[in-house]
N, C-alpha and C. Protein backbone atom coordinates (compact mmCIF):
# COMPACT_ATOMS: atom_id res chain seq x y z
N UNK A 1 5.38 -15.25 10.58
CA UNK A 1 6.02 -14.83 9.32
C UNK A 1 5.87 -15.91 8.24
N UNK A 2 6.03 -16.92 8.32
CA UNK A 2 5.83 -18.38 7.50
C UNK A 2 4.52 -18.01 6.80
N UNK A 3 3.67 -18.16 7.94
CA UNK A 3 1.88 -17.72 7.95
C UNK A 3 1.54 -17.26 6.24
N UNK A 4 2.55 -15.80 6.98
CA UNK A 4 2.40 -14.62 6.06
C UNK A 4 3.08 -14.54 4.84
N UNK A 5 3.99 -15.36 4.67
CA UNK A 5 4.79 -15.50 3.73
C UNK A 5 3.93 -16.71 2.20
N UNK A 6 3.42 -17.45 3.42
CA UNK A 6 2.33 -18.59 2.24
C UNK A 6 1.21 -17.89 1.89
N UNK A 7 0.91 -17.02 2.84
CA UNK A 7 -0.44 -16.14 2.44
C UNK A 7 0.14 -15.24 0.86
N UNK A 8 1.33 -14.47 0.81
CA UNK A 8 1.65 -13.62 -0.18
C UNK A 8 2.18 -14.46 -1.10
N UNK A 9 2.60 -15.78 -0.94
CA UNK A 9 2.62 -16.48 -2.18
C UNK A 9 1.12 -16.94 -2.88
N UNK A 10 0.35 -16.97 -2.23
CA UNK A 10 -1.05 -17.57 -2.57
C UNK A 10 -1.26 -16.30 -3.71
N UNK A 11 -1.78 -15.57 -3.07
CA UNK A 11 -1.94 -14.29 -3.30
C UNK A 11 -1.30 -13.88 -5.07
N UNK A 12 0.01 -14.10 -5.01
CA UNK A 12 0.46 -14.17 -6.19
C UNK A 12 0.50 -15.04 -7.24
N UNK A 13 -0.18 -15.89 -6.91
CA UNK A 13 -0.64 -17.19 -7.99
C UNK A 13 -1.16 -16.62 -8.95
N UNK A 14 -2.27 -15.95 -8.86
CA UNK A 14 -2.88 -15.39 -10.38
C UNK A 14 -2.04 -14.78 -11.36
N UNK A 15 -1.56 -13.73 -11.11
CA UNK A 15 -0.38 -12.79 -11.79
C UNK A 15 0.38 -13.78 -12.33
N UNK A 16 0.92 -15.07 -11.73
CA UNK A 16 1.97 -15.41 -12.22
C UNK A 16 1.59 -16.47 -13.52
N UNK A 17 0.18 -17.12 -13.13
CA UNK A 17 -0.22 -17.57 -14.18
C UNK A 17 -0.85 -17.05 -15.21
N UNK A 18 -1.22 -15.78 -15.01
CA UNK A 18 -1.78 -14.51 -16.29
C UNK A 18 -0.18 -14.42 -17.21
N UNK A 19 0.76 -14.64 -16.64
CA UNK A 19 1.78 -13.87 -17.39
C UNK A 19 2.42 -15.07 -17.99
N UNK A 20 2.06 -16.60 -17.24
CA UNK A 20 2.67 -17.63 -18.02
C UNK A 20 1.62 -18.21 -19.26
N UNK A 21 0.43 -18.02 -18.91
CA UNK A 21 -0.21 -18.65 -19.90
C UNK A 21 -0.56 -17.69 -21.21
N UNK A 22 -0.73 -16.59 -20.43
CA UNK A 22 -1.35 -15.62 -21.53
C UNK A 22 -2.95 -15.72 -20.75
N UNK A 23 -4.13 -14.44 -21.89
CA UNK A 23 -5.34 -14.25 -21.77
C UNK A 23 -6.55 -14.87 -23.05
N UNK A 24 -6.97 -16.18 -22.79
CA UNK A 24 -7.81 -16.58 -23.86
C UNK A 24 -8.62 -15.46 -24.49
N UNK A 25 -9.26 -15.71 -25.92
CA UNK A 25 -10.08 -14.48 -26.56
C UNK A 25 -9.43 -13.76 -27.82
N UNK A 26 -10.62 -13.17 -28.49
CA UNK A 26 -10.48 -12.91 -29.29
C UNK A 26 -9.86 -10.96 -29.11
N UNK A 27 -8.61 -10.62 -30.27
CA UNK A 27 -8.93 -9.43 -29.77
C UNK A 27 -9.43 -8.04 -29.79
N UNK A 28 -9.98 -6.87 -28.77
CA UNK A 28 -10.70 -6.41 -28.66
C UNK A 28 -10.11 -5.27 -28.92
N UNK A 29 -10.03 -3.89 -29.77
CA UNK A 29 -9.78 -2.74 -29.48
C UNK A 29 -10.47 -1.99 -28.39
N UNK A 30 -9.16 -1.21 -27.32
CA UNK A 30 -9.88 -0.66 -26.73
C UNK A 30 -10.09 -1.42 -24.97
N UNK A 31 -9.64 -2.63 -24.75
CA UNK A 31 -9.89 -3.11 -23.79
C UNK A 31 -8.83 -3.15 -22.92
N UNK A 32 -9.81 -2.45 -21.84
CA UNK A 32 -8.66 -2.43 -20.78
C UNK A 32 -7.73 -3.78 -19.91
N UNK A 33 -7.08 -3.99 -19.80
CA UNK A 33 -6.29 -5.28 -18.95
C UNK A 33 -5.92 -4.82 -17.64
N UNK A 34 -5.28 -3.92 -17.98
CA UNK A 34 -5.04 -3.76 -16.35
C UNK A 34 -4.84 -1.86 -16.05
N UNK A 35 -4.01 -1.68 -15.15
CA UNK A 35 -4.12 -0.02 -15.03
C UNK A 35 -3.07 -0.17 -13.91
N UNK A 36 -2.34 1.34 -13.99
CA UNK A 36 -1.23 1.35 -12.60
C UNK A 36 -1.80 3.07 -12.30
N UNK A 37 -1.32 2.97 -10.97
CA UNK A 37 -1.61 4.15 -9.93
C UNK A 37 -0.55 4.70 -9.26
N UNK A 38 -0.64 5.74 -9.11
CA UNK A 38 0.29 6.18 -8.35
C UNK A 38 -0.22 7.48 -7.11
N UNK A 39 -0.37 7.49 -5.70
CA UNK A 39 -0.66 8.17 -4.88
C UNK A 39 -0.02 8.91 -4.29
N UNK A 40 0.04 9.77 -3.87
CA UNK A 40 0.95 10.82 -2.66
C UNK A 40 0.07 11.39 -1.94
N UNK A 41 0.44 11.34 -0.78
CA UNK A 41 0.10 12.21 0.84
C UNK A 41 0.50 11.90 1.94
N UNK A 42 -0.45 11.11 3.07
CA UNK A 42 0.24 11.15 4.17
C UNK A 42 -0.24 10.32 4.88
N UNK A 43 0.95 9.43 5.82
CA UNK A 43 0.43 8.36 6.53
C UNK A 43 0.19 8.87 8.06
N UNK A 44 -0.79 8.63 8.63
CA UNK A 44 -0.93 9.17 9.99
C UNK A 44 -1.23 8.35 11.02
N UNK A 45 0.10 8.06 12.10
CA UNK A 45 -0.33 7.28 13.07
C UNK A 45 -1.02 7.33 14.18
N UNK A 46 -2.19 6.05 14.69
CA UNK A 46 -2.72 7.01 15.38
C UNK A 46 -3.12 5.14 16.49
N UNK A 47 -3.42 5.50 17.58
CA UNK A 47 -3.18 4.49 18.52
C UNK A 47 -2.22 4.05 19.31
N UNK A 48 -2.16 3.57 20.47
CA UNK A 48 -1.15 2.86 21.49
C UNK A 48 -0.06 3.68 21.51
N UNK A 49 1.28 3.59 21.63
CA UNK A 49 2.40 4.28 22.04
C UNK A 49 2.60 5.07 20.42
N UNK A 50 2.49 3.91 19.14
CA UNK A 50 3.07 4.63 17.89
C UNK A 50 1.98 5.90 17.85
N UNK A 51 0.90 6.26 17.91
CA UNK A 51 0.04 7.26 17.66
C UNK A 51 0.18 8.06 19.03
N UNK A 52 1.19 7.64 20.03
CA UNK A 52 0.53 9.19 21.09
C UNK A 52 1.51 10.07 20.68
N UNK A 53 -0.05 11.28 21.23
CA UNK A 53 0.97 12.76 20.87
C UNK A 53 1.60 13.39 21.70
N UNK A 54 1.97 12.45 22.46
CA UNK A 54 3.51 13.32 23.36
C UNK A 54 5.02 12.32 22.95
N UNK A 55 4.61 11.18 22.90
CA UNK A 55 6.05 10.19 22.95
C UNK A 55 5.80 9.41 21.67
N UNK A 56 4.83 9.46 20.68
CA UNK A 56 4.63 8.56 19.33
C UNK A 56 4.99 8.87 18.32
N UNK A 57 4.74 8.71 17.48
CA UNK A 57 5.25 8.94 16.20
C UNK A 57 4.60 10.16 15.05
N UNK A 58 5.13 11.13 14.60
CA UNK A 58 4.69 12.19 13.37
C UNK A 58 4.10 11.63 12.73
N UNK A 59 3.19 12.00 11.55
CA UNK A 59 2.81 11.96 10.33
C UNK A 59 4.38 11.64 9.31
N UNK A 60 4.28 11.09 8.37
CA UNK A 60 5.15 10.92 7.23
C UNK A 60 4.27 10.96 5.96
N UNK A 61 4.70 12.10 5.18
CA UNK A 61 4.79 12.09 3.62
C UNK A 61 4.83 10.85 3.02
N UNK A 62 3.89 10.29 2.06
CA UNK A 62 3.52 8.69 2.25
C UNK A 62 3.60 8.73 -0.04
N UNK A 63 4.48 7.97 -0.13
CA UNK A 63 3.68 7.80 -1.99
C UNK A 63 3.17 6.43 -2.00
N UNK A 64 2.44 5.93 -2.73
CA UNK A 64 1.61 4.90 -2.92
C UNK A 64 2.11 4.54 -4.90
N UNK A 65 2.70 3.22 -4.74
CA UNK A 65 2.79 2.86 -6.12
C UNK A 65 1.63 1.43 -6.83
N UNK A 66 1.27 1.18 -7.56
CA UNK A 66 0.08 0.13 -7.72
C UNK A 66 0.59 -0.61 -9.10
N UNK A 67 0.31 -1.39 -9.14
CA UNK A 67 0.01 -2.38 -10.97
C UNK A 67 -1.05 -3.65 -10.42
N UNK A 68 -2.22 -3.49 -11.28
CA UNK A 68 -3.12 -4.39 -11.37
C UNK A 68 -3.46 -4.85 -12.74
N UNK A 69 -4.38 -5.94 -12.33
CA UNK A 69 -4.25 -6.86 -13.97
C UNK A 69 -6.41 -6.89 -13.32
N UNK A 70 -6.97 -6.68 -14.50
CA UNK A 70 -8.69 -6.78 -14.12
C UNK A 70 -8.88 -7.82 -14.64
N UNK A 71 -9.96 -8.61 -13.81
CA UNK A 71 -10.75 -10.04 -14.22
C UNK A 71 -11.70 -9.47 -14.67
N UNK A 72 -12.82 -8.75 -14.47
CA UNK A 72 -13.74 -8.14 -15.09
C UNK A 72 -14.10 -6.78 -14.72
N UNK A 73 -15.53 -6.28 -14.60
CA UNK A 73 -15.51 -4.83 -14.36
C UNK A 73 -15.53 -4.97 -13.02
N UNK A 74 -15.99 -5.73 -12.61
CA UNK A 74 -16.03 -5.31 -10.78
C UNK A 74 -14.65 -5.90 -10.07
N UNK A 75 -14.23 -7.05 -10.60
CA UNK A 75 -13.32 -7.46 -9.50
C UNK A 75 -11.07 -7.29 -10.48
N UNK A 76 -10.66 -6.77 -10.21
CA UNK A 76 -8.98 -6.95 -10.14
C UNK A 76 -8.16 -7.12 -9.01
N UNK A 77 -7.22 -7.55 -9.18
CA UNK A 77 -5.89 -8.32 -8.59
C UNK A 77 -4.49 -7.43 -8.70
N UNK A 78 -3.75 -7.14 -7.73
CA UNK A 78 -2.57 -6.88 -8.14
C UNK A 78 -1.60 -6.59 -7.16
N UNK A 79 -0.21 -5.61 -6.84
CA UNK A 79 0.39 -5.60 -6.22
C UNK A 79 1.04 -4.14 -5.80
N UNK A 80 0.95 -3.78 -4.96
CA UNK A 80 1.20 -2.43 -4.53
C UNK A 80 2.18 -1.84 -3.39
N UNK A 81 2.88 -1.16 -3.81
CA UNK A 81 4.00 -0.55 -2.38
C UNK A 81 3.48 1.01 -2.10
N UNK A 82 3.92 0.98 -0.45
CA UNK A 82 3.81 2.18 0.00
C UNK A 82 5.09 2.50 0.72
N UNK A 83 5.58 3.93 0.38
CA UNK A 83 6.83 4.37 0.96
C UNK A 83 6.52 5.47 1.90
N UNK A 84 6.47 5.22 3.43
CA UNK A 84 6.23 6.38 3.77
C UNK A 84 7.94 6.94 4.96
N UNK A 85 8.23 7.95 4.24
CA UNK A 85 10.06 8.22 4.31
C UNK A 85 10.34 8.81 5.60
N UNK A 86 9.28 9.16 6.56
CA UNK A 86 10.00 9.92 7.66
C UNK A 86 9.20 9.96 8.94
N UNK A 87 8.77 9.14 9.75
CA UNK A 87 8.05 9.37 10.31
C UNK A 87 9.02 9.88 12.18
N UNK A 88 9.12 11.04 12.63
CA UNK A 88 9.86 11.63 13.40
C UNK A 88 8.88 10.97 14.75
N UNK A 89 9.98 10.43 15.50
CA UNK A 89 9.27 10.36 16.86
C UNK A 89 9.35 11.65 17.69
N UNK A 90 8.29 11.65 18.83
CA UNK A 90 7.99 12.72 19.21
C UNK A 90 9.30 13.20 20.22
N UNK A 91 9.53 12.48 21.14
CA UNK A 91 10.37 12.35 22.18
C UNK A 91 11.96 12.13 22.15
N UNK A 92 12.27 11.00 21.14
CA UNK A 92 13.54 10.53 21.02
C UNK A 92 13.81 11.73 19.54
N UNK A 93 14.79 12.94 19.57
CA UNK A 93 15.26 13.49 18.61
C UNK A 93 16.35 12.44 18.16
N UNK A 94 15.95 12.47 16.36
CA UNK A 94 17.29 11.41 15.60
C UNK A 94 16.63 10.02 15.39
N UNK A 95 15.24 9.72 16.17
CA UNK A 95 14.26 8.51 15.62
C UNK A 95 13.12 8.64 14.60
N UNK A 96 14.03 8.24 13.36
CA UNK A 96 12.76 8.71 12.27
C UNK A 96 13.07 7.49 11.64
N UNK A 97 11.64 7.17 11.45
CA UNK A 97 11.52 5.54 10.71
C UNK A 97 10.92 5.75 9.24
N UNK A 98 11.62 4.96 8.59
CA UNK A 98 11.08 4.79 7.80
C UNK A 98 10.29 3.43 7.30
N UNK A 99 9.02 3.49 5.87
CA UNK A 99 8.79 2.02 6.23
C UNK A 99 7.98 2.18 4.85
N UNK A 100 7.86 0.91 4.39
CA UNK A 100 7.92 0.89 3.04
C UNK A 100 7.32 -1.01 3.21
N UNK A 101 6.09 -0.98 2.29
CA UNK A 101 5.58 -2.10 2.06
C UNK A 101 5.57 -2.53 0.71
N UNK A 102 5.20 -4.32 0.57
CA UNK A 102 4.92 -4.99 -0.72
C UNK A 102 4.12 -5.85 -0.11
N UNK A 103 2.55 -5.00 -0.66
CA UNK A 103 1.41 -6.52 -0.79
C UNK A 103 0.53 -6.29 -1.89
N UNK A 104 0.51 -8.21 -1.93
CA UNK A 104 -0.40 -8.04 -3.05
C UNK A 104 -2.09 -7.89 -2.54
N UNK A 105 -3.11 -7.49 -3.78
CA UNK A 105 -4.41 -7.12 -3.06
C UNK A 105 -5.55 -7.06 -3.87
N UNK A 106 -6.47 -7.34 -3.54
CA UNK A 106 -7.93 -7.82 -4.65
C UNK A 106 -8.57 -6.54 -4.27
N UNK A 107 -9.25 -6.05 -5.52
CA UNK A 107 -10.23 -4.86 -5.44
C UNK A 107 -11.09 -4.70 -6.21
N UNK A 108 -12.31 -4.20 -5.59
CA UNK A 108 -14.29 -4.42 -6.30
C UNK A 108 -14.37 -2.79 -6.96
N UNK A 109 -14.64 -2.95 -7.62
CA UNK A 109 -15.28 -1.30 -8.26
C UNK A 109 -16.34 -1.50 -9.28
N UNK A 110 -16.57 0.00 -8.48
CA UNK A 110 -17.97 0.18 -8.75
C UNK A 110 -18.22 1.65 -9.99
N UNK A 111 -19.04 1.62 -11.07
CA UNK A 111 -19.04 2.60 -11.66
C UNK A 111 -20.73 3.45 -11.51
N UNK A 112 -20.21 4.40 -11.13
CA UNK A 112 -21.71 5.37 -10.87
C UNK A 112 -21.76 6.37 -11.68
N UNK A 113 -22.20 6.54 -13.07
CA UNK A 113 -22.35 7.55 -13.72
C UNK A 113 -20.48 7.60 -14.21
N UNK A 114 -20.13 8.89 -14.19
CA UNK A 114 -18.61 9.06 -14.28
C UNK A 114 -17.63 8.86 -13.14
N UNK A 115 -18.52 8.36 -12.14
CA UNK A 115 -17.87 8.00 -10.93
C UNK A 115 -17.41 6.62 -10.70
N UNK A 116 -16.17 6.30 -9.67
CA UNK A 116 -15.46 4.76 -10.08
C UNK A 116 -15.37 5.39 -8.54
N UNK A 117 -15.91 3.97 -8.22
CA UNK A 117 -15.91 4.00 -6.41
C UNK A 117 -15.35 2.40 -6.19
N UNK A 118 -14.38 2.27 -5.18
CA UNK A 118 -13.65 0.97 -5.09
C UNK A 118 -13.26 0.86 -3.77
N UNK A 119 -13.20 -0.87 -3.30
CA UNK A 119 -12.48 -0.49 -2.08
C UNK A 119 -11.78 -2.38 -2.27
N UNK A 120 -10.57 -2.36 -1.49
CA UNK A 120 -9.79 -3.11 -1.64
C UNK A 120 -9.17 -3.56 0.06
N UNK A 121 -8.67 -4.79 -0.42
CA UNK A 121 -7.78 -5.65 0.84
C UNK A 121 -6.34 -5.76 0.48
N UNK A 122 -5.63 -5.77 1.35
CA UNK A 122 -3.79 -6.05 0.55
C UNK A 122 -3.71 -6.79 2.03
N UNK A 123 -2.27 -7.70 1.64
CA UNK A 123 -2.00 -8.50 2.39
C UNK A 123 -0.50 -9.20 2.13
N UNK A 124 0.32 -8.69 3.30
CA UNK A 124 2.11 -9.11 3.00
C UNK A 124 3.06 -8.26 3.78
N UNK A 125 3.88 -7.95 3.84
CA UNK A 125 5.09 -7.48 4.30
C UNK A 125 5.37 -6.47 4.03
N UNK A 126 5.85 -5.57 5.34
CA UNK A 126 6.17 -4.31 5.40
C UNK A 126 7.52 -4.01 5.73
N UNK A 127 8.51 -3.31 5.78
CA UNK A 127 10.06 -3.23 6.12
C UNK A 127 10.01 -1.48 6.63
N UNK A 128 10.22 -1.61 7.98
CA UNK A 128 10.97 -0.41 8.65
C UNK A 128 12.66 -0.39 8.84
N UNK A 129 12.86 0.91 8.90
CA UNK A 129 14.41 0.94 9.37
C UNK A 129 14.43 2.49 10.00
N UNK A 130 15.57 2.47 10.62
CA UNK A 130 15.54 3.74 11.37
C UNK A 130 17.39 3.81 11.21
N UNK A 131 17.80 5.47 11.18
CA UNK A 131 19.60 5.45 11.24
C UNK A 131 19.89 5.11 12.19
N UNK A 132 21.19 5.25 13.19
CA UNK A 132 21.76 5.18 14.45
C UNK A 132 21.08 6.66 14.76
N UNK A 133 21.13 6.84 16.41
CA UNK A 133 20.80 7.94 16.62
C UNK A 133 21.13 7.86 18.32
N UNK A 134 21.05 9.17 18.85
CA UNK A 134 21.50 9.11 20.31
C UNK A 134 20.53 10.05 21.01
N UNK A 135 19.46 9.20 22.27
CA UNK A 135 18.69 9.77 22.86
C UNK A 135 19.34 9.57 24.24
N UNK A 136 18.73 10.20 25.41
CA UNK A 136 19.20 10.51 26.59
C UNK A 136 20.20 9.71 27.25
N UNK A 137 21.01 10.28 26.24
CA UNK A 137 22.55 9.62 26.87
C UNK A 137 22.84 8.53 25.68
N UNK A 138 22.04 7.82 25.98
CA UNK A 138 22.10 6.22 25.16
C UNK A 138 22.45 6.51 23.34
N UNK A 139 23.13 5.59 23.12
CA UNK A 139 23.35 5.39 21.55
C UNK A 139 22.56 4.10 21.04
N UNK A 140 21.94 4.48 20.26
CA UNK A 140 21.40 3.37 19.34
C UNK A 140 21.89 2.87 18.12
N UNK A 141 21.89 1.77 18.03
CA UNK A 141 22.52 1.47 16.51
C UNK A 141 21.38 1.27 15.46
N UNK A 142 21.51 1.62 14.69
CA UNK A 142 20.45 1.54 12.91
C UNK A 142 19.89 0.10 13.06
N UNK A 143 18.98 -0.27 12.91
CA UNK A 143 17.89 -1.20 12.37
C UNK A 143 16.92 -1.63 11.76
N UNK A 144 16.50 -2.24 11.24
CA UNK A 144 15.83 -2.72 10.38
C UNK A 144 14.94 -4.31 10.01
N UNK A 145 13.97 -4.08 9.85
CA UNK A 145 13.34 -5.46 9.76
C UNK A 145 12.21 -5.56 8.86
N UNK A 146 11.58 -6.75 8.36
CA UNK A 146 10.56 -6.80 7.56
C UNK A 146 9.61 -7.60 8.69
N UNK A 147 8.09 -6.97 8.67
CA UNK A 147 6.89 -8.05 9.56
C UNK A 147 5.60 -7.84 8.55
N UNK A 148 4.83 -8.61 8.75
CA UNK A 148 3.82 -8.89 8.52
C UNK A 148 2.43 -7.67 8.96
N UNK A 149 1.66 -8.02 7.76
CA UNK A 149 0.99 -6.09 8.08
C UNK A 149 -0.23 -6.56 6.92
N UNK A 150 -1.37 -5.84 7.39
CA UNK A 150 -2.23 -5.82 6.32
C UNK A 150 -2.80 -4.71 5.76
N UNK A 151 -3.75 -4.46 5.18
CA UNK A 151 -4.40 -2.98 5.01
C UNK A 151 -5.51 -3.36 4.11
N UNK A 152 -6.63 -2.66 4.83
CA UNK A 152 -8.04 -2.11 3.93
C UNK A 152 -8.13 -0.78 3.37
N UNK A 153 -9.03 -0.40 2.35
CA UNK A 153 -8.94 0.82 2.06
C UNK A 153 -10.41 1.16 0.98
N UNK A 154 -10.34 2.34 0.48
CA UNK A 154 -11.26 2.83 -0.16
C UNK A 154 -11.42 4.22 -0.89
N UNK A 155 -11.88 3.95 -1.80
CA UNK A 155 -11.44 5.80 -2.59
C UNK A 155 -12.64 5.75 -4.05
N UNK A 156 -12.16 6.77 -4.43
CA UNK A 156 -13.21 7.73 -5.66
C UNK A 156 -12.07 7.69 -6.73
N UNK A 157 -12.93 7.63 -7.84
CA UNK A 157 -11.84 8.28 -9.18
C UNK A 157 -12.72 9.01 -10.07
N UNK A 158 -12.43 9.84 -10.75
CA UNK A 158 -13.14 10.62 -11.63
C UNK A 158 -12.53 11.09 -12.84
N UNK A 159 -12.86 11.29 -13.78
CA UNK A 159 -12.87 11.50 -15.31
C UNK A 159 -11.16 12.55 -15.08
N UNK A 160 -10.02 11.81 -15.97
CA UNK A 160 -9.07 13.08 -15.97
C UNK A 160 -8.44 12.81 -17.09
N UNK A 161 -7.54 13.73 -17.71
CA UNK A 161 -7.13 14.42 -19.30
C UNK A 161 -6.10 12.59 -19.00
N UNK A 162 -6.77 12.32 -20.62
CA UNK A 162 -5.35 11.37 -20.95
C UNK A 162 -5.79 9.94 -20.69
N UNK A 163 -7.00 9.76 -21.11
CA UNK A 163 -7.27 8.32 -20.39
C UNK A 163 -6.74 8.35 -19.30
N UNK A 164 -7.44 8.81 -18.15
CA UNK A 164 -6.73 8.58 -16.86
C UNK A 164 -8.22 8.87 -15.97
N UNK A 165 -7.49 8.57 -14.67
CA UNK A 165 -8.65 8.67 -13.60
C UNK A 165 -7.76 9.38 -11.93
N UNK A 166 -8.25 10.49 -11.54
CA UNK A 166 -7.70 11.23 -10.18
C UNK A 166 -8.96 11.00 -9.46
N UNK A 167 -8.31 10.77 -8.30
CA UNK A 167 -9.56 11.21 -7.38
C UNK A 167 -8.48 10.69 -5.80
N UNK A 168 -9.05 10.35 -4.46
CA UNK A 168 -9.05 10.54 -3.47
C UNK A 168 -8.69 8.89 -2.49
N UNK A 169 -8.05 8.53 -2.32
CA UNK A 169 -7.76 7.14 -1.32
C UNK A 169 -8.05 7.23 0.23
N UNK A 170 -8.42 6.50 0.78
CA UNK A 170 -8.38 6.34 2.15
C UNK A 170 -7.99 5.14 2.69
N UNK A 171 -6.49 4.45 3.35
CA UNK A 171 -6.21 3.35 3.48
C UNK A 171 -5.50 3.25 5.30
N UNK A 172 -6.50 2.22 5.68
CA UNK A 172 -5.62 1.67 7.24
C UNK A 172 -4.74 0.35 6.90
N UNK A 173 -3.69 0.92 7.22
CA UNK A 173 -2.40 -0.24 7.41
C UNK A 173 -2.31 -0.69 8.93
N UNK A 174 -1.89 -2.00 8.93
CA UNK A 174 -1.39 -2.43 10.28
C UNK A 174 -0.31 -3.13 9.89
N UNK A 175 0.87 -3.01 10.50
CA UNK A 175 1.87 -3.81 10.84
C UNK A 175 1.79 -4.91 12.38
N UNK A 176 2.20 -5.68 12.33
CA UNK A 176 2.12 -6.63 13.08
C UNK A 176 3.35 -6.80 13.87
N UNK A 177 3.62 -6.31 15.25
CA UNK A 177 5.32 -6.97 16.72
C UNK A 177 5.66 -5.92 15.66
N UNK A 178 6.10 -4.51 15.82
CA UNK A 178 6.99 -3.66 15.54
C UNK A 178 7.86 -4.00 16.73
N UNK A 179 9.27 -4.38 16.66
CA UNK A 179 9.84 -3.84 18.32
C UNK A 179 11.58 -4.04 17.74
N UNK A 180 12.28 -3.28 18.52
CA UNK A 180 13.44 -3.25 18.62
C UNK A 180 14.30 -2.73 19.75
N UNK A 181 15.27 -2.29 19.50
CA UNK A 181 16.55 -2.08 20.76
C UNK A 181 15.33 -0.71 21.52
N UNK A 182 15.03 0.08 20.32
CA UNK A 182 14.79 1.53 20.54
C UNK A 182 12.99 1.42 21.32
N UNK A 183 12.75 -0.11 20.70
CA UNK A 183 10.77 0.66 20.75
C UNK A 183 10.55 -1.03 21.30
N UNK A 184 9.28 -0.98 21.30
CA UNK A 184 8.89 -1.97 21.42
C UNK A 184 6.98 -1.61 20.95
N UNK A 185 6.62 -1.56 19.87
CA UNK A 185 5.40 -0.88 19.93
C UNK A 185 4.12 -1.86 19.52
N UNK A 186 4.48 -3.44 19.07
CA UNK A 186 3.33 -4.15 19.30
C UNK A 186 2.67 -4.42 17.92
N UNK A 187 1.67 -3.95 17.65
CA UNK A 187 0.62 -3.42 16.17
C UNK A 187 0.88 -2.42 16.45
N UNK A 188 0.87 -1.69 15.34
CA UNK A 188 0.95 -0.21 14.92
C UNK A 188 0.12 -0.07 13.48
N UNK A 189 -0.99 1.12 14.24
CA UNK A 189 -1.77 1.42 12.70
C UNK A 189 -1.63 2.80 12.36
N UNK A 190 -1.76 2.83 10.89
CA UNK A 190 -1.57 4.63 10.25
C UNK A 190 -3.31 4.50 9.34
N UNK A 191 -2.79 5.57 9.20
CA UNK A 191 -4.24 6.21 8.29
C UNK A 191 -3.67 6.67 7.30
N UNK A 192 -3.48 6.37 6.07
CA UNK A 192 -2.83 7.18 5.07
C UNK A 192 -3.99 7.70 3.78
N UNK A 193 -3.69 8.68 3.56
CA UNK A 193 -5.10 9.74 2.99
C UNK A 193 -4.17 10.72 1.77
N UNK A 194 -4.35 10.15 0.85
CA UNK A 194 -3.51 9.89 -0.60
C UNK A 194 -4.74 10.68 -1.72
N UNK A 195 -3.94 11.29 -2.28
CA UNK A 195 -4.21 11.85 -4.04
C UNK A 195 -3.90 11.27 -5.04
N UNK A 196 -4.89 10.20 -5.41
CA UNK A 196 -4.25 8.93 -6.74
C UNK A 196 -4.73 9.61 -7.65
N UNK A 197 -3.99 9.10 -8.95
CA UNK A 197 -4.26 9.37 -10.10
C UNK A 197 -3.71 8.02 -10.97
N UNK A 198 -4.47 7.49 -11.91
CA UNK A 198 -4.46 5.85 -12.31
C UNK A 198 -4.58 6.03 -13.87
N UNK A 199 -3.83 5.64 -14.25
CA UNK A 199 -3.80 5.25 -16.08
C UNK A 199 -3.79 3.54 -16.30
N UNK A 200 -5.24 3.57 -17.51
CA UNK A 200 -5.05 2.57 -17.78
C UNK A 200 -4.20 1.74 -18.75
N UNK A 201 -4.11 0.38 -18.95
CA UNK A 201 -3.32 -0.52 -19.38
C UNK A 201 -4.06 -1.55 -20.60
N UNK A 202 -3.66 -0.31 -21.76
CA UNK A 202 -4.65 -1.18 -22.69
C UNK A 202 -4.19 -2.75 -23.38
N UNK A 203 -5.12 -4.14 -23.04
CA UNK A 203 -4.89 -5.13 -23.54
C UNK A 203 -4.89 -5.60 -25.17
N UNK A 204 -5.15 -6.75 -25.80
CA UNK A 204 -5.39 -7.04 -27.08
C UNK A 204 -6.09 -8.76 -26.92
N UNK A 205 -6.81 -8.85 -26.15
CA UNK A 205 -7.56 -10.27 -25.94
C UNK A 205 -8.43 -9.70 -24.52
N UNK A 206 -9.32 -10.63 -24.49
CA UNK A 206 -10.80 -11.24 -23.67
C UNK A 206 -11.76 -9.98 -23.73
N UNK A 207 -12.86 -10.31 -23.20
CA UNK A 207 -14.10 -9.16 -23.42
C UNK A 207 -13.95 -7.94 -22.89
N UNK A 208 -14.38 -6.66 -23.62
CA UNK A 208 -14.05 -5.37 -24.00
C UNK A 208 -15.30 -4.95 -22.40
């Protein structure tokens, strides 16, 4: 956790000095700085005990929130949460987790014609919790914790009304020692497969 904790401070160094110093340059109408996103669909677990389909864990309804700041056309920086609100275990009725991340994350894009093809790294802390609940016999009490988790990913955007851009995400998360009273599940990875749609963030300084 330390590890991971110096890693997401690193990580946030840029942002914090974009916002203390300011952006050298003259300024540009029209230039983009940064852009925020917002995704919805679904996280799907799949592997070891959290992904089996007799005793693992459901799919959960997943939103994806974003704010990035761009260094140039190919490479931006920024910070992103994912809330995914319900994920029902198969076996234990009354075990539904929820889990909800903050990492920050660098991403390359690519423009092909009207096409914006990108793929990105994030890296930081994730927080599950689950209510009290009572499986065979046994009572459990509510818990909650934050661990360490990363995620790769990749997606399309395409031309949409409003200065904006929709298109399609594909992202693997891992969390890192999920375990508690109720589980004990190790790494746990999802697949979450999201409908973004991204507006940009028009600046007033550096090249257009």
């Amino acid at each position: 956790m330390k590890k991971a904790g110096a890693v997401l401070l690193l990580l946030s160094l840029p942002a914090l000095s974009a916002a203390a110093g300011g952006l050298p340059g003259v300024p540009q109408p029209g230039y983009v700085a940064g852009y925020f996103s917002a995704g919805l669909g679904s996280a799907l677990p799949f592997g070891g005990h959290w992904g089996d389909a007799d005793s693992g864990f459901k799919p959960s309804p997943a939103l994806n929130l974003s704010l990035a700041k761009r260094i140039d056309e190919l490479l931006s920086y920024g910070i992103d949460s994912v809330h995914a609100w319900r994920h029902e275990n198969r076996a234990a009725g009354g075990l539904d987790l929820k889990i909800t991340s903050l990492t920050p994350f660098v991403k390359v894009s690519v423009a092909e014609g009207d096409r914006l093809y990108y793929g990105l790294m994030g890296l930081g802390l994730y927080r599950w919790s689950y209510p009290s609940f009572i499986a065979a016999g046994t009572v459990y009490s509510s818990d909650a914790a934050w661990n360490a988790g990363f995620n790769f990913g990749a997606g399309i955007l395409l031309p949409f009304p409003g200065n904006s851009r929709a298109g399609l995400e594909l992202r693997w998360h891992q969390i890192l020692n999920m375990r508690s009273a109720a589980f004990r599940l190790g790494a746990v990875n999802s697949i979450n497969l999201l409908l973004v749609v991204r507006g940009d963030l028009p600046g007033h300084a550096g090249k257009p």
